[in-house]
Protein backbone atom coordinates (compact mmCIF):
# COMPACT_ATOMS: atom_id res chain seq x y z
CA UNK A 1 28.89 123.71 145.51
CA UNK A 2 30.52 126.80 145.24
CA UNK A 3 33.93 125.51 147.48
CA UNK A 4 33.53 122.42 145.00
CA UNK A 5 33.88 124.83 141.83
CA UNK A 6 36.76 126.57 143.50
CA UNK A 7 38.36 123.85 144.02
CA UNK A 8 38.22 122.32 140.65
CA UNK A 9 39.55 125.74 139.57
CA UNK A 10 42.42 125.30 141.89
CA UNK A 11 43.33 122.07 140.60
CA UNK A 12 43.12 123.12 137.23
CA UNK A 13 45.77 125.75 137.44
CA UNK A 14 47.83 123.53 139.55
CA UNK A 15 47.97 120.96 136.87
CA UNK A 16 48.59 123.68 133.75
CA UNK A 17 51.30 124.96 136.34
CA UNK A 18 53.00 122.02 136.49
CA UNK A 19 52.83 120.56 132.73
CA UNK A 20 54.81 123.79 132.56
CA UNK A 21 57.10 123.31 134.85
CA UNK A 22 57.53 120.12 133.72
CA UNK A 23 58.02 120.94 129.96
CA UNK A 24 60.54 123.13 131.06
CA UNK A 25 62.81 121.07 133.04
CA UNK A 26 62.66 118.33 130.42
CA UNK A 27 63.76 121.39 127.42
CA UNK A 28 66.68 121.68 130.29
CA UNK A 29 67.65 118.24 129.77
CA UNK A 30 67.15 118.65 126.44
CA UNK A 31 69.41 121.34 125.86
CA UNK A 32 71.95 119.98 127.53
CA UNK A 33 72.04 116.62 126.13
CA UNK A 34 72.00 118.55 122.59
CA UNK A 35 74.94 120.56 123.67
CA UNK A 36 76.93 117.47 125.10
CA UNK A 37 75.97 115.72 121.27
CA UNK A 38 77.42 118.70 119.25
CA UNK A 39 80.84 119.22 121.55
CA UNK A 40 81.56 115.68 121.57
CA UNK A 41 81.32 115.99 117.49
CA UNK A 42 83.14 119.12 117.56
CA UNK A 43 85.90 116.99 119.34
CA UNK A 44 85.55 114.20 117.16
CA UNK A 45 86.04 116.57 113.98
CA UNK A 46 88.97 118.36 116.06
CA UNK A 47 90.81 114.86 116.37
CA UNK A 48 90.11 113.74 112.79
CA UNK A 49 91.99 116.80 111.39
CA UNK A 50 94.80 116.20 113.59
CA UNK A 51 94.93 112.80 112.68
CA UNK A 52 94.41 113.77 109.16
CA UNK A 53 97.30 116.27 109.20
CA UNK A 54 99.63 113.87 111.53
CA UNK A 55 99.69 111.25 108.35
CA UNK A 56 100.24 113.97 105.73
CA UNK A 57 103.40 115.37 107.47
CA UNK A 58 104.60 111.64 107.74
CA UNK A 59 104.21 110.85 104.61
CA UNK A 60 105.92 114.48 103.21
CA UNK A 61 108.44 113.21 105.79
CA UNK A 62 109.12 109.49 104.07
CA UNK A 63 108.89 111.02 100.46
CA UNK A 64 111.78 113.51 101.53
CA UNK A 65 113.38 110.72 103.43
CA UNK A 66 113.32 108.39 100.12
CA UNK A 67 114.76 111.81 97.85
CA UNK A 68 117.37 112.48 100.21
CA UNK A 69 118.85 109.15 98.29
CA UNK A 70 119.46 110.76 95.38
CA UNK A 71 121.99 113.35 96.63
CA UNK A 72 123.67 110.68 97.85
CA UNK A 73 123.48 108.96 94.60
CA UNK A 74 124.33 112.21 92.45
CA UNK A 75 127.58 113.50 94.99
CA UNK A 76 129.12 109.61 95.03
CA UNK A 77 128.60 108.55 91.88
CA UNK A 78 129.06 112.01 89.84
CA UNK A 79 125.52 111.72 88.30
CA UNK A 80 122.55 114.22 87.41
CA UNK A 81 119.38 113.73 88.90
CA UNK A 82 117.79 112.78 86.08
CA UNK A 83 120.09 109.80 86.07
CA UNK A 84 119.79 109.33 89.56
CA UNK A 85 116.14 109.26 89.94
CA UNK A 86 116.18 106.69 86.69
CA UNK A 87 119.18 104.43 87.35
CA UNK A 88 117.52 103.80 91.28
CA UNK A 89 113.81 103.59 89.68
CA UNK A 90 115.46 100.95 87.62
CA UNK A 91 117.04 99.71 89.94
CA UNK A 92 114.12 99.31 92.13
CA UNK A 93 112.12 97.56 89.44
CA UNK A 94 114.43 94.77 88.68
CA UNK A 95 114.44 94.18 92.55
CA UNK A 96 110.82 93.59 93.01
CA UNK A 97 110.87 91.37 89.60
CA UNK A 98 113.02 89.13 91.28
CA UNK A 99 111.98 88.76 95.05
CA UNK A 100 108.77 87.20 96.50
CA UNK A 101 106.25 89.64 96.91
CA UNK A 102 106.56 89.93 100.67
CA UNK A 103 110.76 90.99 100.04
CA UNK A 104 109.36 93.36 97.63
CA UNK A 105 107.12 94.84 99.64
CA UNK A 106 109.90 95.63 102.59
CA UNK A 107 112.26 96.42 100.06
CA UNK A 108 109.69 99.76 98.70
CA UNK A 109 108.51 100.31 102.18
CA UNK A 110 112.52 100.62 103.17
CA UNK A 111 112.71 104.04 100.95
CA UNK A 112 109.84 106.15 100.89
CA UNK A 113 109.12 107.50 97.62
CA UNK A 114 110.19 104.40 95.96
CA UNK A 115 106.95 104.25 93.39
CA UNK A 116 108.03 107.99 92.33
CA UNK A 117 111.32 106.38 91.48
CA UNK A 118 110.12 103.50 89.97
CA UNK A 119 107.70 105.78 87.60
CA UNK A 120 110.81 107.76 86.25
CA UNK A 121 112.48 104.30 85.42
CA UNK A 122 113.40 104.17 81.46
CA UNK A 123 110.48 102.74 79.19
CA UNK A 124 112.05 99.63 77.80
CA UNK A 125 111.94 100.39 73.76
CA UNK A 126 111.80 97.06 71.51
CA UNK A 127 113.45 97.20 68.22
CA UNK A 128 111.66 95.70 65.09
CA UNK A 129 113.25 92.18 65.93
CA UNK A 130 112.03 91.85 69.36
CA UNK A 131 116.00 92.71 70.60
CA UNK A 132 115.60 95.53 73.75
CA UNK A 133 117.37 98.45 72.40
CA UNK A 134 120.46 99.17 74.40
CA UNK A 135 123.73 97.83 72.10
CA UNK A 136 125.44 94.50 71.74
CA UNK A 137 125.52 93.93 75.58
CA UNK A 138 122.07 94.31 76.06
CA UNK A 139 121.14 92.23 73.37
CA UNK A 140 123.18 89.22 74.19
CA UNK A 141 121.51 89.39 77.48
CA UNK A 142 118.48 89.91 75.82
CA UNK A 143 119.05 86.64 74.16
CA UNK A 144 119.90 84.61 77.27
CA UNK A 145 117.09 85.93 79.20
CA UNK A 146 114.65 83.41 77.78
CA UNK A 147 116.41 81.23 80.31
CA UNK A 148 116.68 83.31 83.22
CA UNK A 149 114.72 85.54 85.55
CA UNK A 150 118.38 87.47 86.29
CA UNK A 151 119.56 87.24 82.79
CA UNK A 152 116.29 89.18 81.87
CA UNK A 153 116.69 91.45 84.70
CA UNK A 154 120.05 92.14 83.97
CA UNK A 155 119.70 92.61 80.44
CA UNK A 156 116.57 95.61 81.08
CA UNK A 157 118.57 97.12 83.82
CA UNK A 158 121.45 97.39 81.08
CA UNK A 159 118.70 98.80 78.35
CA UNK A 160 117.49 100.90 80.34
CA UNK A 161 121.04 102.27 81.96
CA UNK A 162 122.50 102.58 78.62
CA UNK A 163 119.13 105.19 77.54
CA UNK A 164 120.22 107.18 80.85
CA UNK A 165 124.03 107.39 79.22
CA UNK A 166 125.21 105.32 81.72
CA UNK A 167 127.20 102.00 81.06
CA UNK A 168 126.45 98.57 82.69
CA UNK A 169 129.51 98.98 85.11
CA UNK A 170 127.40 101.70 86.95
CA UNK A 171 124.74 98.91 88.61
CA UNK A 172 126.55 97.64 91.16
CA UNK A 173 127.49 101.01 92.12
CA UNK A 174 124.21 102.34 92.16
CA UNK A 175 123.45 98.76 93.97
CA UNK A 176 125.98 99.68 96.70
CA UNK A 177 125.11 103.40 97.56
CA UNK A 178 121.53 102.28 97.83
CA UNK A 179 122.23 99.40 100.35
CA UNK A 180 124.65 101.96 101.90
CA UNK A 181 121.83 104.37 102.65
CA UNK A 182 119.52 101.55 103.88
CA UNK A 183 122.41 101.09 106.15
CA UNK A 184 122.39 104.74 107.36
CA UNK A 185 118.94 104.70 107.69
CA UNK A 186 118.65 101.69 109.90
CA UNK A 187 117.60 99.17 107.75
CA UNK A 188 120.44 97.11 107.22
CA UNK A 189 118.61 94.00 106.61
CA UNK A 190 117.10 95.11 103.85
CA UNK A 191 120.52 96.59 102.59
CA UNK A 192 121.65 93.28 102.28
CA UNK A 193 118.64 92.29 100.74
CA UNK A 194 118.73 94.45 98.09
CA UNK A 195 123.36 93.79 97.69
CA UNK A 196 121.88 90.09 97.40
CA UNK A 197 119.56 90.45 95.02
CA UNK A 198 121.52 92.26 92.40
CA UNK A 199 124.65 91.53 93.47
CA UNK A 200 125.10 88.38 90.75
CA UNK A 201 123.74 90.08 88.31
CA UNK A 202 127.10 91.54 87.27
C-alpha cells in the first residue's frame, strides 16, 4: 500500500511536470509564430510606403514634365505664363471636344499636368444676346457654330484667346509648339494627333 501511494505521488508530479513542459514549448511556438506575424507586417507596411512614395515622385515628375511646356511656349512664342498656361489649357479643351474619348484620353495622358492647364483655360463669358464675347471674329464663328463641331471649337478657342490678349493667328502656333514638344518627348503620334485635330481649324 504504501509503494502504491508513492507511486501515485510519483506519477502525479510527473504529469504536473510535463503539462509544464509542455505549456512551455507550445508559448515557444507561440512566440515565434507571433514574431514571424508582426515582421512580415512590418515588411508589408515598409513596402507600402515605398510604393506609396515611388507614385508620388512620378507623378511630381509628370506634372513638371507637362510645365516644362510652357517655357517652351513662353521663349518661342514671346508670351507670359499666364498666357501660356491659358492659350495651351484652351487649347487642350477644344482638343478633347473634338476627338473620341479614347484620343482624348492619350492626348491628356501625353502631357502630364494637362487638367491643371485645362483649369486655367478662359471662362467663356456670354453677352446678353447669346454672342461669346471675343469681337466680330468670334462672333461670326459664333454664328456658324450651330453647324459645326470645329466652327464652335474654333470660335471658343478665339473667345477665349482674344480674353488672354492674344489674336486668333496665335492657335496654330500654340498648336505647333505643343505637337513639337510631344515630338521631343517621344510621343510623336500623338503630336500629329493633336496638328490634325486643330490644324483646319484655321
Amino acid at each position: 500500500m504504501k509503494k502504491l501511494l508513492i507511486a501515485s505521488v510519483i506519477s502525479l508530479f510527473s504529469l504536473h511536470a510535463n503539462a509544464g513542459l509542455w505549456d512551455s514549448i507550445t508559448g515557444l511556438f507561440g512566440s515565434d509564430e507571433k514574431e514571424v506575424t508582426e515582421e512580415v507586417a512590418d515588411q508589408a507596411a515598409t513596402m507600402e510606403k515605398q510604393a506609396a512614395s515611388v507614385e508620388k515622385s512620378a507623378t511630381s515628375d509628370m506634372v513638371a514634365q507637362g510645365m516644362a511646356l510652357l517655357p517652351m511656349l513662353t521663349k518661342t512664342l514671346g508670351v507670359t505664363e499666364t498666357q501660356a498656361t491659358g492659350g495651351m489649357g484652351a487649347l487642350l479643351q477644344a482638343a478633347t471636344s473634338l476627338l473620341s474619348d479614347g484620343d482624348s484620353k492619350s492626348l491628356l495622358s501625353a502631357i502630364p499636368g494637362a487638367s491643371t492647364l485645362m483649369s486655367a483655360a478662359p471662362a467663356l463669358k456670354k453677352l446678353a444676346g447669346g454672342e461669346a464675347e471675343g469681337g466680330m471674329l468670334a462672333g461670326a464663328m459664333g454664328a456658324a457654330a450651330e453647324y459645326s463641331d470645329k466652327a464652335k471649337a474654333a470660335s471658343q478657342l478665339t473667345s477665349q484667346f482674344e480674353s488672354l490678349g492674344l489674336g486668333a493667328d496665335m492657335i496654330p502656333k500654340f498648336a505647333d509648339t505643343a505637337s513639337s514638344f510631344l515630338d521631343q518627348s517621344g510621343k510623336g503620334e500623338v503630336g500629329k494627333l493633336l496638328s490634325s485635330t486643330l490644324g483646319g481649324l484655321f
